[in-house]
Structures are given as structure tokens and as C-alpha cells.
Protein backbone atom coordinates (compact mmCIF):
# COMPACT_ATOMS: atom_id res chain seq x y z
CA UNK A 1 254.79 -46.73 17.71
CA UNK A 2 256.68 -43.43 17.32
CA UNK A 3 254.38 -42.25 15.33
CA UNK A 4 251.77 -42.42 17.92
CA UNK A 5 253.82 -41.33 20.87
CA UNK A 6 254.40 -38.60 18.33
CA UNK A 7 251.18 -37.52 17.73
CA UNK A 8 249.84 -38.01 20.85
CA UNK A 9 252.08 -35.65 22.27
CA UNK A 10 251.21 -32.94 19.71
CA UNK A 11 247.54 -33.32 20.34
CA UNK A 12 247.44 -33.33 24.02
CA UNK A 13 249.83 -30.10 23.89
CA UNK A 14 247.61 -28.17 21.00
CA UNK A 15 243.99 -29.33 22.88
CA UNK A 16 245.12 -28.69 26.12
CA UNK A 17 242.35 -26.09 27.76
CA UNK A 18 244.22 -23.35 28.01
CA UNK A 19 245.86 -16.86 28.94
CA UNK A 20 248.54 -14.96 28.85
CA UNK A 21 249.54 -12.23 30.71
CA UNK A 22 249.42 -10.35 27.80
CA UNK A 23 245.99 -10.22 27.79
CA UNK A 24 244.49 -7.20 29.96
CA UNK A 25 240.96 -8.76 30.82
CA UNK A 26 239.63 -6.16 33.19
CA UNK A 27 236.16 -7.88 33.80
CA UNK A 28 234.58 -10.84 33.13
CA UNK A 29 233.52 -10.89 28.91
CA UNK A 30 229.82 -10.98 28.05
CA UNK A 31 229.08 -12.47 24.44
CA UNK A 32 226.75 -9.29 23.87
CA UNK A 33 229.10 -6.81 24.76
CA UNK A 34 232.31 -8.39 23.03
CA UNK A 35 230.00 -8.36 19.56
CA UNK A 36 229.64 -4.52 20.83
CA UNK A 37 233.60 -4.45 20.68
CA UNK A 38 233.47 -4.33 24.58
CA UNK A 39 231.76 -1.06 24.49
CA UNK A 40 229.10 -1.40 27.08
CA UNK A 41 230.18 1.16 30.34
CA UNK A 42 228.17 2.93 29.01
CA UNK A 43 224.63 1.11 27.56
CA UNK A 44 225.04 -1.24 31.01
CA UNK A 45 221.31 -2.19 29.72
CA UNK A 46 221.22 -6.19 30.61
CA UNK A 47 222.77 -8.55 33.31
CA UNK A 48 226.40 -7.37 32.14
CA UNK A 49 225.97 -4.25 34.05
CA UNK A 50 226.95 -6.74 36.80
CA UNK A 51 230.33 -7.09 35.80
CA UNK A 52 230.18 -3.61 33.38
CA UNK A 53 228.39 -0.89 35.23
CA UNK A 54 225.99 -1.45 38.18
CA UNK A 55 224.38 1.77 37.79
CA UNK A 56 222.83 0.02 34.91
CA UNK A 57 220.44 -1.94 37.10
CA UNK A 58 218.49 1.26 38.08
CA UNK A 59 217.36 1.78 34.64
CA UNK A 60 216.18 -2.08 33.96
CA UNK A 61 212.24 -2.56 32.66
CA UNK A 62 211.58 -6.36 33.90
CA UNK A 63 213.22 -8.68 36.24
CA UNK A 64 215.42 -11.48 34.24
CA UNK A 65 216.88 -14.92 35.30
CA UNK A 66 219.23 -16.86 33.54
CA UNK A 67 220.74 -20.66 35.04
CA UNK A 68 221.59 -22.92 32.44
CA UNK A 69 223.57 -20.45 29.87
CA UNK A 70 226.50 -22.85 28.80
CA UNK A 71 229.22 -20.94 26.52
CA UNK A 72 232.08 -21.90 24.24
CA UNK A 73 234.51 -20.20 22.94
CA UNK A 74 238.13 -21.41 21.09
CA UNK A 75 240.57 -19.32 18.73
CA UNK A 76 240.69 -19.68 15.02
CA UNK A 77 244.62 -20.88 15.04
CA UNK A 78 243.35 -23.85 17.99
CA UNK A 79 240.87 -24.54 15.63
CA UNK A 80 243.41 -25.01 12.72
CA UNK A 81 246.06 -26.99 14.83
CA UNK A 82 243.10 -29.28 15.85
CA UNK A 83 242.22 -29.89 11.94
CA UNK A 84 246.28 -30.63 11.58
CA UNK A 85 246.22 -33.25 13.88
CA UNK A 86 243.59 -34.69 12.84
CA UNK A 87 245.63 -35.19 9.69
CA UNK A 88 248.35 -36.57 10.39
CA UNK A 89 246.50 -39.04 12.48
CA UNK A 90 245.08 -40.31 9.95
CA UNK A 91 248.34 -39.95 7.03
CA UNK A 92 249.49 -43.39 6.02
CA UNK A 93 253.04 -44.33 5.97
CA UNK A 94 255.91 -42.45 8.79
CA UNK A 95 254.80 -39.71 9.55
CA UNK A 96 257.51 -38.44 12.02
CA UNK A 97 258.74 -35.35 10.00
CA UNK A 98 255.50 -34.32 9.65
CA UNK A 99 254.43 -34.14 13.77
CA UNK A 100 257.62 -32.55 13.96
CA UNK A 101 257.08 -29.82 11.27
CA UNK A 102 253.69 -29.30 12.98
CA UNK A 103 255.09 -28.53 16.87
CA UNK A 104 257.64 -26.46 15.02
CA UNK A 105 255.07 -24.53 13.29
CA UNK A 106 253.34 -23.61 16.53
CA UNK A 107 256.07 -21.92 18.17
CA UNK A 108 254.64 -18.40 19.29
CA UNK A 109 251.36 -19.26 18.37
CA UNK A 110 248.70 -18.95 21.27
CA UNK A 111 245.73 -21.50 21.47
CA UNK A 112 242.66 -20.75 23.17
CA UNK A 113 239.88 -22.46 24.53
CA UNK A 114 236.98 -21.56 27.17
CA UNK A 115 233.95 -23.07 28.86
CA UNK A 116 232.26 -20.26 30.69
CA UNK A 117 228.34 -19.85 32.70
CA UNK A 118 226.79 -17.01 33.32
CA UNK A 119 223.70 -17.50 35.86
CA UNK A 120 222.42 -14.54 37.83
CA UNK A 121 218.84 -12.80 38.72
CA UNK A 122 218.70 -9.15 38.35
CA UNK A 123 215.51 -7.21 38.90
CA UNK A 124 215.39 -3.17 38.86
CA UNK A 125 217.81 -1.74 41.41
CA UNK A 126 219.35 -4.81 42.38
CA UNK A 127 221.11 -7.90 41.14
CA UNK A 128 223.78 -10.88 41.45
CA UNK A 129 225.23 -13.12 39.42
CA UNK A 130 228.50 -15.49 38.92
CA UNK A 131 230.57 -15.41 36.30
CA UNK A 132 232.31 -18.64 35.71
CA UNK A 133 235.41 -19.07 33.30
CA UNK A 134 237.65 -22.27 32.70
CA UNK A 135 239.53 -21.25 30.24
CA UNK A 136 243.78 -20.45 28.89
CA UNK A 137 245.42 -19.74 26.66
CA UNK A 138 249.07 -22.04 25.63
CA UNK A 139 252.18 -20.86 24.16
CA UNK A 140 255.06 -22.73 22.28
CA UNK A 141 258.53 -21.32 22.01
CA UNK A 142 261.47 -22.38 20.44
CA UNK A 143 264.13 -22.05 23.32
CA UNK A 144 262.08 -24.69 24.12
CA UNK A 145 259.47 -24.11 26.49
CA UNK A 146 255.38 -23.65 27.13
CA UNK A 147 253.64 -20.33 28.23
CA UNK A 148 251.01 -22.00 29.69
CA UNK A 149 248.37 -19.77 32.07
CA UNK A 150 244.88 -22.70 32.87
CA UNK A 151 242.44 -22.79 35.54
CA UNK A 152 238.92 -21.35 36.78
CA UNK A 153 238.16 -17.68 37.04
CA UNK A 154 235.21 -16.74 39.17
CA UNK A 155 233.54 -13.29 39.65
CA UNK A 156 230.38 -12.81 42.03
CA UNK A 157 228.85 -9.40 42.32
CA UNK A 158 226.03 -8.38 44.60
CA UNK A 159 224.81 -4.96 43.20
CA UNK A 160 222.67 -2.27 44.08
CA UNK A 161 221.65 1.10 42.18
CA UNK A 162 219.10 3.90 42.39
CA UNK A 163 217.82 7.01 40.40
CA UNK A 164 218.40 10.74 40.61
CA UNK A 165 218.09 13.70 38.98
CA UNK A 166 214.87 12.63 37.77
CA UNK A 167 215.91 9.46 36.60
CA UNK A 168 218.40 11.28 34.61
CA UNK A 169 221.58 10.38 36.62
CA UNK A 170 221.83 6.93 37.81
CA UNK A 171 224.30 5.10 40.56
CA UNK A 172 225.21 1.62 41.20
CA UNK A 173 227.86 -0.55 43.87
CA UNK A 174 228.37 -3.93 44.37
CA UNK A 175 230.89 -6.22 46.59
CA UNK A 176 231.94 -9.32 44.66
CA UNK A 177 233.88 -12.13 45.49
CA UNK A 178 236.79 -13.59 43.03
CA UNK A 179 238.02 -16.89 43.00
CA UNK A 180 241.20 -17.81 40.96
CA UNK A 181 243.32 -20.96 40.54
CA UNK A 182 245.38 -23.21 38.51
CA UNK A 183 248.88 -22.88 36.76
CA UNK A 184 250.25 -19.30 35.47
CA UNK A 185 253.93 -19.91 34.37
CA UNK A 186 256.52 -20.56 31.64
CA UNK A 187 257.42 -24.48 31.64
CA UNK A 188 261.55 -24.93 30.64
CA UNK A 189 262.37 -28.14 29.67
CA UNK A 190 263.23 -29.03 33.00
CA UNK A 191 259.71 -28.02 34.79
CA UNK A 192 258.12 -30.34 32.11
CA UNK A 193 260.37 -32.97 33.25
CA UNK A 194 259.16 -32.10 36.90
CA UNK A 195 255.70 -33.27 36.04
CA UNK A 196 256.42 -36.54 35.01
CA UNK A 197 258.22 -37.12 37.98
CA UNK A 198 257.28 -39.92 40.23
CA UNK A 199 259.59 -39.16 42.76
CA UNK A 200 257.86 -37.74 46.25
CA UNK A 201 261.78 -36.96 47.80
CA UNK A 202 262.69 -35.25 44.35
CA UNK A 203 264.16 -31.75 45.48
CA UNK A 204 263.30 -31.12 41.87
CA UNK A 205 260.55 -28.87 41.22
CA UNK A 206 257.03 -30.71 41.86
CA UNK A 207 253.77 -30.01 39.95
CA UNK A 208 252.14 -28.17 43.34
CA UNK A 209 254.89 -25.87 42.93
CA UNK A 210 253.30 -24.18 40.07
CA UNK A 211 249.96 -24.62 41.27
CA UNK A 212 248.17 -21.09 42.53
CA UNK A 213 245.31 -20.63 44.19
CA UNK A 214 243.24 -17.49 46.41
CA UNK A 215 240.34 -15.92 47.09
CA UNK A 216 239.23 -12.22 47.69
CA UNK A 217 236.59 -9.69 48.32
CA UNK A 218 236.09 -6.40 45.82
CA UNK A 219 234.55 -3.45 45.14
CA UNK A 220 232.72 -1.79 41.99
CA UNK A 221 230.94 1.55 41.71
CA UNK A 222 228.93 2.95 38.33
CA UNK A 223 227.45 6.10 37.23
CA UNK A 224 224.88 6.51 34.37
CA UNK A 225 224.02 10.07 32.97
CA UNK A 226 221.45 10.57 30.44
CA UNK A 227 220.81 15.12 30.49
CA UNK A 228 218.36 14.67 27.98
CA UNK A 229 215.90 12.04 26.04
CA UNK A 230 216.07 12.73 22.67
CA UNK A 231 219.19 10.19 21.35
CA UNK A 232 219.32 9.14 24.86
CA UNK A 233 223.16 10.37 25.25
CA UNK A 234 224.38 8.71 28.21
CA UNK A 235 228.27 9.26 29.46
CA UNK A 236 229.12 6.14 31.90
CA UNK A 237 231.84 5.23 34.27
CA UNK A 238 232.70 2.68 36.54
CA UNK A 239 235.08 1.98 38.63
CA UNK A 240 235.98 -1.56 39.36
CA UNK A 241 238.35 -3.14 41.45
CA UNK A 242 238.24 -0.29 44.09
CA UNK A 243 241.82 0.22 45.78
CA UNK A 244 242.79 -3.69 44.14
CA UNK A 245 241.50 -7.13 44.86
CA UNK A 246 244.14 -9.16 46.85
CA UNK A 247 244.11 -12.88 46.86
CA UNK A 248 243.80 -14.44 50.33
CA UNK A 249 246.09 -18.54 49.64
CA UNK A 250 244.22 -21.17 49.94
CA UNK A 251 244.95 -24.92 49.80
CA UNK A 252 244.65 -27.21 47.24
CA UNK A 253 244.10 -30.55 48.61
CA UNK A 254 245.70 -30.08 51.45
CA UNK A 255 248.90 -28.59 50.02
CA UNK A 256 249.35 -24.59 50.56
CA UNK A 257 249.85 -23.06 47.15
CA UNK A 258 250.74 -19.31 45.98
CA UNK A 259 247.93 -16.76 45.92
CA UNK A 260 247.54 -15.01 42.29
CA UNK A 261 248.92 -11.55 41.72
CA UNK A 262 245.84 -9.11 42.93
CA UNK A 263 243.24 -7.75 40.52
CA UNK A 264 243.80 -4.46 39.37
CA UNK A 265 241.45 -1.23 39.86
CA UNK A 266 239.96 -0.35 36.43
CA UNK A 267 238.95 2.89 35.56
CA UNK A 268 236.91 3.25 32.34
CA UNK A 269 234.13 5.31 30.99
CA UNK A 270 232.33 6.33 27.75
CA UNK A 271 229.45 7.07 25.56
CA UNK A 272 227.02 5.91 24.13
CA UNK A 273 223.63 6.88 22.30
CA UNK A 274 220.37 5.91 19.73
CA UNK A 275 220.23 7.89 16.79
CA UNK A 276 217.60 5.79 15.51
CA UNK A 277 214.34 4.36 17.87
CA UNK A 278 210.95 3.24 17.27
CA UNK A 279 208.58 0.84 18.71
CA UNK A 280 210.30 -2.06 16.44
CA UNK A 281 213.49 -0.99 15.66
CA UNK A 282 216.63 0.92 17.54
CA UNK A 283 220.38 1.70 16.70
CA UNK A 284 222.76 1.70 19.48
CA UNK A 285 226.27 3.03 19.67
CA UNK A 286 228.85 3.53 22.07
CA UNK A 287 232.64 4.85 22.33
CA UNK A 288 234.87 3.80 25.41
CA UNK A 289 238.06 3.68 27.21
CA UNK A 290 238.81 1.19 29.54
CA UNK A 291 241.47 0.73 32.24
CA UNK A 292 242.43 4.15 32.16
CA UNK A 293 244.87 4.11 34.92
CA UNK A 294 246.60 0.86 34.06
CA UNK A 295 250.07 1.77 32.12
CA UNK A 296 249.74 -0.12 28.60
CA UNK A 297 248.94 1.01 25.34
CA UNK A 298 245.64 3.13 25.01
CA UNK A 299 245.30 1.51 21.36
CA UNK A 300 244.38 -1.51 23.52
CA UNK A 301 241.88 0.60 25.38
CA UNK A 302 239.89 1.90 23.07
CA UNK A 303 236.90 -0.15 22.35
CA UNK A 304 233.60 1.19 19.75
CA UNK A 305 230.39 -0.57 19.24
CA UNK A 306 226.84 -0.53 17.74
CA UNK A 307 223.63 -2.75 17.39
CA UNK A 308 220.67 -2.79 15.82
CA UNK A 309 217.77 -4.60 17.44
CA UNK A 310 214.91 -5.89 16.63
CA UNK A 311 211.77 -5.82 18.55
CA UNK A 312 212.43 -5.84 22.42
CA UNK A 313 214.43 -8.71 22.40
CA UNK A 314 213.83 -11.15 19.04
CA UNK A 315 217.01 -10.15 17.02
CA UNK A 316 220.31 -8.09 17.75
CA UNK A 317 223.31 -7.56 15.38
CA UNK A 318 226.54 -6.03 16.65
CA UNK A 319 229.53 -5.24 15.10
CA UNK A 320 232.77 -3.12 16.80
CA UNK A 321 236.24 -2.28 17.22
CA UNK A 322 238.19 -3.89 20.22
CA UNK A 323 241.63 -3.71 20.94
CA UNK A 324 242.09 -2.44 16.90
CA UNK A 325 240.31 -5.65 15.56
CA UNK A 326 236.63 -5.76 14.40
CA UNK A 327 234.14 -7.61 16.18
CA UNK A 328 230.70 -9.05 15.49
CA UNK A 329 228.19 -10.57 16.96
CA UNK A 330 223.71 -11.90 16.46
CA UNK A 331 221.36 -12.78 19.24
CA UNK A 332 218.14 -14.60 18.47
CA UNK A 333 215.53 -15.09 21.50
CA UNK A 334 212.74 -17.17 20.27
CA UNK A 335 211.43 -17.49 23.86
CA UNK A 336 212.50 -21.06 25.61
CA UNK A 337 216.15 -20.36 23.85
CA UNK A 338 218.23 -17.79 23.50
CA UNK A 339 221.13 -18.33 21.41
CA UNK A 340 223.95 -16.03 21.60
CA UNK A 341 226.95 -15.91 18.67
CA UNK A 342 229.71 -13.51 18.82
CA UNK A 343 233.75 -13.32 17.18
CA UNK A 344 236.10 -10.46 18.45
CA UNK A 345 240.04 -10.55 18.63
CA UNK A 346 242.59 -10.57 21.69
CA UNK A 347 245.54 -8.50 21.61
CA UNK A 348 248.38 -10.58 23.18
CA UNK A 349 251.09 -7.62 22.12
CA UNK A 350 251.83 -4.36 23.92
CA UNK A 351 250.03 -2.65 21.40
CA UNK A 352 247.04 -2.74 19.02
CA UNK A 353 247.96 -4.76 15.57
CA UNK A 354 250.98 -6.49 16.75
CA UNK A 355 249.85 -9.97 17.69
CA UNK A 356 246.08 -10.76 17.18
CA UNK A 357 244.05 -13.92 18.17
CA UNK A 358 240.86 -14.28 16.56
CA UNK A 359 238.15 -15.92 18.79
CA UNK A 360 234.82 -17.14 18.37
CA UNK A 361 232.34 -18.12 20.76
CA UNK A 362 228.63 -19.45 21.25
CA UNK A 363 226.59 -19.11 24.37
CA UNK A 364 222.91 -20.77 24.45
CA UNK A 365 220.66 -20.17 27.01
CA UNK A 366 217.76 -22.54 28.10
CA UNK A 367 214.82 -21.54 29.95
CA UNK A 368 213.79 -23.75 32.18
């Protein structure tokens, strides 16, 4: 009976959907770009230039709809802990000193794991789309206690961008709303006793006390400038987050909760260019820095990326560097399906190569 209360505590704490506010996510990830190493200010040349680069929707060729594009995504250490559990489930014989060897093993390791859906309708010069994220990230420490940071992130742009210059410099805005809830804190020993309280008049700490919750209204503007054709060099910047996006508190169920800490503004920009382009084939790269005016580490800023496609649409391979880890990713679209692959690292110290998180994550899209 130990044995199972045991393990049944390990797995619910190591499968538990859980980031950290390490992590400096200024935007919502697309599985294209993140294979790019993030790179895409810049190339802004598909739906992400949403949530990238509106400028980029001046410069689209056809209209494009996505609804049903489920994604996926969990860290290689999650993946690892889940395999663990999974054997001492099944180990014959006490197994106590094992379960406990495994919690102790997972003290300052982060676990990740993320359901996110992208559906929007973009045609040339204007777009929208939501980007929807459930997803955290859990930490163990020995003291004891949990970093534990779980709950849905939503971002909704309405954009709009036009041509000048001969096409050759393009702008973009949007207004988006953001909607973001759940729990963001460090648990002690004594808030984890708090949530399997059963006492209402407890002047204990409750579970809605950690519970957060608001809702805001943003800003985003994005510049595209290509001088000349050959290569297609094109230096982009947006700007996103204009002035900060407070979160108005809301209730959940009934009970007022505490708004999140506001979005920041996010200045980033780069490069990007095709040495190589012919009616089948193209090479794509790009250089960036992102969030220049937010004070961490610029070896977490810098993000490079290339991709070589095939056809319009049928195959792309990328491969980058984000945050000082490589990233990769391969998109097939045989028509009805479009089936999107991608692995990239987070960087959850304050600077490049201190504490990395290897991710991977699959998106598949069905046309309906």
C-alpha cells in the first residue's frame, strides 16, 4: 500500500501539465519558426507574422485557413521521468527506496508539457488568428518545495498591413487581446498542505489564493524592407507589446483572483535573405535579436535560422540556433494534412548554456 501511495504521488507530481519565470517567451511559439531557431521578424512569410511581424501579411500570395491544427509538445527530461515511473510501477518486491531515489533525483529538474491550437484566416493585407497554449513547466527543490507556473495562455491579433515604396517597404499593426490564468508560484511545504485542506474557516492559505487570472488589450506594429530583389535582403522589426499589456482581474467562479504581472513591450528586429531560389527549390536564412529592451542576457536573444524548401509548400527543413542551443525542424504538406515536427531548447538560466531544456513538439493540421 505504500508502495502505491508512493508512486502515485511521484507520477501525479512528474505528469502534472505544467513555465518558469525564467523563461522569456515574448510571443506566442510557432512550430515553423522555433525549427528556424525563432528567427522569423524578419521572413514574417506565413500566419506567424500574426504573432511575429504583421507587416508580413502585405507580402502574402494566397489567402490560408487553418481550424483544426492540434499541437504537442513535452521536454526530453518529462519524457524520461515518465519512462521511470513507469518502472517502478511495474518493479516487483518494495520498492520504497526506489520512488524515493526517483523524487530526489528530480530536484531542479524542470518538466514540460503543452497542448497548444493555432486557428486563424489570413488573406493579403489582413489577418486574425488565436493562439491557444495550456501548457507549464514544474520544478522540484530540495528545501522542499514545487516551482510550479500552469494554466492557459491566449493571444488574439487582428492585423492589418500595406505596401510602399514599390512594394519594397512593407507595414503592418494589429490590436490583440490576451487572456492568462492559472497558478504562478513556489509551493513550501505548507502551501501544499493548504490544498489538501478541507477546511472552508481555515485562515490557512486556500487554493484560490494562488489562483491568477486577467485579461487585456495590446498593441503590435511591423516593418518589412526588402531595397532590392536579387537575395531578397529584407531587415524586419516589430514592435510588440506597445507601452505593456496590463491584466484587467477577473473572477474565477465567482471568487476574485490576482491579475498576472503585465506583458512586456518587445523590441526585436533582424535579417534575413535567399541566397539560393528557383522555381523548385529556395534557401532561407535569417539573423535576429529579440527583446531588445528587456534587461537579460543578449546570449538569450540572439536567435539564427535557415530552411530549405521544397516546391511551394511540399517539404521544408529547418535547422537554427536559439537561446545558444540548436534547433530543427521538417514540414510535409501532402494536401488534406499538414504535419508539422520541430525540437529546439529553453533556456531557464540567466544566460545562454547554463540550464537547458530540450523540447520536442508535433503539430498536425487537418483540412477540413
Amino acid at each position: 500500500m505504500n508502495r502505491l501511495v508512493l508512486i502515485s504521488g511521484a507520477a501525479s507530481l512528474l505528469m502534472s501539465l505544467p513555465a518558469v519565470a525564467q523563461e522569456q517567451k515574448w510571443t506566442h511559439y510557432g512550430f515553423r519558426p522555433l525549427g528556424m531557431g525563432n528567427a522569423f521578424v524578419s521572413v514574417a512569410d506565413d500566419f506567424n507574422a500574426l504573432f511575429y511581424n504583421p507587416a508580413g501579411l502585405a507580402r502574402l500570395k494566397e489567402w490560408d485557413a487553418e481550424f483544426l491544427n492540434p499541437g504537442l509538445e513535452i521536454s526530453a527530461k518529462t519524457k524520461a521521468s515518465i519512462e521511470e515511473v513507469q518502472k517502478v510501477a511495474s518493479a516487483q518486491g518494495d520498492s520504497t527506496s526506489s520512488v524515493l531515489d526517483l523524487i530526489e533525483s528530480q530536484a531542479g529538474t524542470n518538466h514540460h508539457l503543452g497542448l497548444y491550437w493555432t486557428p486563424h484566416l489570413i488573406f493579403k493585407h489582413f489577418g486574425f488568428g488565436i493562439g491557444t497554449e495550456l501548457a507549464g513547466n514544474i520544478v522540484f527543490h530540495r528545501y522542499p518545495s514545487v516551482d510550479l507556473d500552469i494554466g492557459p495562455r491566449i493571444v488574439a491579433p487582428i492585423a492589418f498591413a500595406f505596401n510602399t515604396l514599390e512594394d519594397r517597404l512593407s507595414l503592418g499593426f494589429s490590436l490583440k487581446a490576451r487572456l492568462r490564468g492559472g497558478v504562478n508560484h513556489e509551493f513550501s511545504i505548507q502551501d501544499i498542505g493548504a490544498l489538501n485542506s478541507s477546511d472552508a474557516n481555515s485562515t490557512g492559505p486556500q487554493l484560490k489564493d494562488f489562483i491568477e487570472g486577467g485579461f487585456g488589450y495590446g498593441a503590435d506594429f511591423g516593418l518589412l524592407f526588402t531595397p532590392i530583389k536579387t537575395m531578397a535582403p529584407t531587415l524586419g522589426l516589430s514592435l510588440t507589446d506597445i507601452g505593456g499589456t496590463a491584466y484587467t482581474q477577473i473572477d474565477v467562479q465567482g471568487e476574485a483572483v490576482s491579475a498576472p504581472a503585465p506583458a512586456q513591450p518587445s523590441l526585436n528586429m533582424g535579417l534575413s535573405f535567399k541566397p539560393i531560389q528557383t522555381a523548385r527549390n529556395y534557401i532561407l536564412a535569417a539573423i535576429e535579436m529579440h527583446s531588445l529592451n528587456q534587461p537579460y542576457s543578449f546570449s538569450k536573444k540572439l536567435n539564427l535560422g535557415v530552411e530549405w524548401g521544397f516546391g511551394e509548400k511540399i517539404i521544408k527543413v529547418q535547422a537554427g540556433l536559439h537561446q545558444g542551443y540548436l534547433t530543427g525542424g521538417l514540414q510535409f504538406d501532402l494536401g488534406l494534412i499538414n504535419l508539422r515536427l520541430v525540437t529546439y531548447s529553453e533556456e531557464l538560466g540567466a544566460v545562454a548554456g547554463s540550464v537547458e531544456d530540450r523540447r520536442y513538439a508535433l503539430q498536425l493540421k487537418l483540412l477540413l
